[in-house]
C-alpha atoms as a PDB file:
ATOM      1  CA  UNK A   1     -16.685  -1.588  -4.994  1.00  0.00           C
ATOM      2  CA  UNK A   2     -13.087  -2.719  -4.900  1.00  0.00           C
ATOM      3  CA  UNK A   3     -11.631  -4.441  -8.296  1.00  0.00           C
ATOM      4  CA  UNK A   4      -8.682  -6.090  -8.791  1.00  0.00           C
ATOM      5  CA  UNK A   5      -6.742  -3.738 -11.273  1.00  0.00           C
ATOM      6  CA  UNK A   6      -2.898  -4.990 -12.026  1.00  0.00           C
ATOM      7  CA  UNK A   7      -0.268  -2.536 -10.393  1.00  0.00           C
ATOM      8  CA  UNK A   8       3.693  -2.297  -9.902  1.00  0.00           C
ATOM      9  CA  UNK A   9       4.590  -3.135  -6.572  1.00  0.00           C
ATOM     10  CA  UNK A  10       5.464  -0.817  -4.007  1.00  0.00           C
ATOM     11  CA  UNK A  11       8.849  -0.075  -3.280  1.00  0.00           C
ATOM     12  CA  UNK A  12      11.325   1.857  -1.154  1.00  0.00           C
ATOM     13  CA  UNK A  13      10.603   4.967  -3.005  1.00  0.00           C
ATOM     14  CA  UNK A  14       6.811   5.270  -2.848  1.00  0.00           C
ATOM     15  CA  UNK A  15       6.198   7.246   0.476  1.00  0.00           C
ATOM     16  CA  UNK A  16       3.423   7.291   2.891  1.00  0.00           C
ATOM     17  CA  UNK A  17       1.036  10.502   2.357  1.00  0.00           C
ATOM     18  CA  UNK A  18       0.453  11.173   5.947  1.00  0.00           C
ATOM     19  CA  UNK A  19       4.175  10.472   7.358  1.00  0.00           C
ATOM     20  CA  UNK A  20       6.937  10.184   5.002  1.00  0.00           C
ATOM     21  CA  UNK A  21       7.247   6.387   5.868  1.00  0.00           C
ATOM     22  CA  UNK A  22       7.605   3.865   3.118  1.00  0.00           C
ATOM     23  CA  UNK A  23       4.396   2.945   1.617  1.00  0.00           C
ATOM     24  CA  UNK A  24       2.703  -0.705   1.426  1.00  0.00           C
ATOM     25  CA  UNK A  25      -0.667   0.265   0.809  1.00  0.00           C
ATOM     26  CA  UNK A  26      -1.585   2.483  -2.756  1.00  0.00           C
ATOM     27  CA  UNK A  27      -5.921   3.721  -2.666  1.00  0.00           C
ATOM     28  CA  UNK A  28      -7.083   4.494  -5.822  1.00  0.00           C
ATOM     29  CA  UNK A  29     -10.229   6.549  -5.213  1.00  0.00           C
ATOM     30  CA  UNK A  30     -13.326   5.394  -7.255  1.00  0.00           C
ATOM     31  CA  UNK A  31     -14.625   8.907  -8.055  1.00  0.00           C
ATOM     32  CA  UNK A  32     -11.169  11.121  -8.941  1.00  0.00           C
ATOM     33  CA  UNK A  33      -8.801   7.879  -9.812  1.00  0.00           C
ATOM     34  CA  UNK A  34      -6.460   9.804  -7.414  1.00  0.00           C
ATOM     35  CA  UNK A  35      -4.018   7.630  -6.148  1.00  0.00           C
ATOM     36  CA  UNK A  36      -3.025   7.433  -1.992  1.00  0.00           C
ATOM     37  CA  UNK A  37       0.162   6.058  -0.551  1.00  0.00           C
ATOM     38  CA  UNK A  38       0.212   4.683   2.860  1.00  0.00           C
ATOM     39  CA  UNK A  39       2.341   2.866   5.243  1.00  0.00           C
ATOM     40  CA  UNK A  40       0.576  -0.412   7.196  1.00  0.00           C
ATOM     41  CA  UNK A  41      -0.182   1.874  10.003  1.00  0.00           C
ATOM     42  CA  UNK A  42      -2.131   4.668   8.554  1.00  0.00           C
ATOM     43  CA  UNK A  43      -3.784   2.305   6.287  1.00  0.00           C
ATOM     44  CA  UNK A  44      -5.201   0.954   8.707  1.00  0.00           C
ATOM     45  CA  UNK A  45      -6.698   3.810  10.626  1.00  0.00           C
ATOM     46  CA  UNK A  46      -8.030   4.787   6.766  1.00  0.00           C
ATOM     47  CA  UNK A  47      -9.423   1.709   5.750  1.00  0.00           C
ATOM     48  CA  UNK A  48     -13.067   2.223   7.152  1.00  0.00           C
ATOM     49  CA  UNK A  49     -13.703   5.577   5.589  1.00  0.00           C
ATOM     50  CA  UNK A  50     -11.492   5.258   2.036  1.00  0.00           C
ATOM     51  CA  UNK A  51     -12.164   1.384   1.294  1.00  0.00           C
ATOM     52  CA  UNK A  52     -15.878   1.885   0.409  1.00  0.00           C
ATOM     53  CA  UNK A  53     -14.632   5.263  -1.769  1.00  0.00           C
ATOM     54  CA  UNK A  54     -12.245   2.914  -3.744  1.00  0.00           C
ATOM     55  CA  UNK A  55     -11.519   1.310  -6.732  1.00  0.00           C
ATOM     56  CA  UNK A  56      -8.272  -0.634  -5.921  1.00  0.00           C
ATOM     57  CA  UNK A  57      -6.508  -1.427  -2.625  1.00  0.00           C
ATOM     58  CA  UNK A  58      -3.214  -2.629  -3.294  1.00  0.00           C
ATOM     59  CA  UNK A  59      -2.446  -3.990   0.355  1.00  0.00           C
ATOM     60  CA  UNK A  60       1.367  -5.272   0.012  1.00  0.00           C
ATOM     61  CA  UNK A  61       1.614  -5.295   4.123  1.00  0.00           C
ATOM     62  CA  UNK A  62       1.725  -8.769   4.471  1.00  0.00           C
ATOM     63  CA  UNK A  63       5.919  -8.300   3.201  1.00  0.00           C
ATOM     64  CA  UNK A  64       6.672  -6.561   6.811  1.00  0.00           C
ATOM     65  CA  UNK A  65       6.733  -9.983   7.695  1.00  0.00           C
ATOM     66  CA  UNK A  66       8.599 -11.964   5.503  1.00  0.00           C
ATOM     67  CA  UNK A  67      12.069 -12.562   6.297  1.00  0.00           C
ATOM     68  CA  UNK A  68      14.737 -11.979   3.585  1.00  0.00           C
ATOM     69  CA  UNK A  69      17.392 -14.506   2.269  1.00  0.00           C
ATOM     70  CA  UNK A  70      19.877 -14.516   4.514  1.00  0.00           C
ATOM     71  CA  UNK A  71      23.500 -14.462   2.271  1.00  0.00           C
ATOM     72  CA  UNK A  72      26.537 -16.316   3.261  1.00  0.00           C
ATOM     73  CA  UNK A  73      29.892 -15.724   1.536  1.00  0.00           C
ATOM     74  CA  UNK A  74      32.059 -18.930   0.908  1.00  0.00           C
END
C-alpha cells in the first residue's frame, strides 16, 4: 500500500543509493521505515520489486523537465 505521507523535497544534496547521482525519488519501505534515495533512472528499474514493499514514493522526476527562469540583467 502506498500513502501519501508529507516530505521535504529532494534536493542537490540527497544522493542516489546505487550511483552517487542526485536523487528524485525517496522509498520508504513499509516493513523497516528505511528510507531509499534514487535518481529517475534506478527508480525506475526498482519500481516493480520496492513499490509493492512501500509506504511512500516520493517521485519528484517530473522536475528533470522543467525549464528554469531564465535571468536577464538590465
Amino acid at each position: 500500500m502506498t500513502t501519501a505521507v508529507a516530505s521535504r523535497e529532494l534536493n542537490a544534496l540527497d544522493r542516489c543509493d546505487r550511483c552517487g547521482a542526485q536523487a528524485y525519488v525517496r522509498v520508504v519501505l513499509e516493513s523497516s521505515g528505511g528510507e531509499l534515495l534514487f535518481c529517475g533512472h534506478h527508480a525506475r528499474s526498482v519500481e516493480p520489486t520496492l513499490k509493492p514493499l512501500s509506504s511512500q514514493w516520493q517521485d519528484e522526476t517530473a522536475r528533470l523537465h522543467q525549464k528554469d527562469p531564465v535571468l536577464v540583467d538590465d
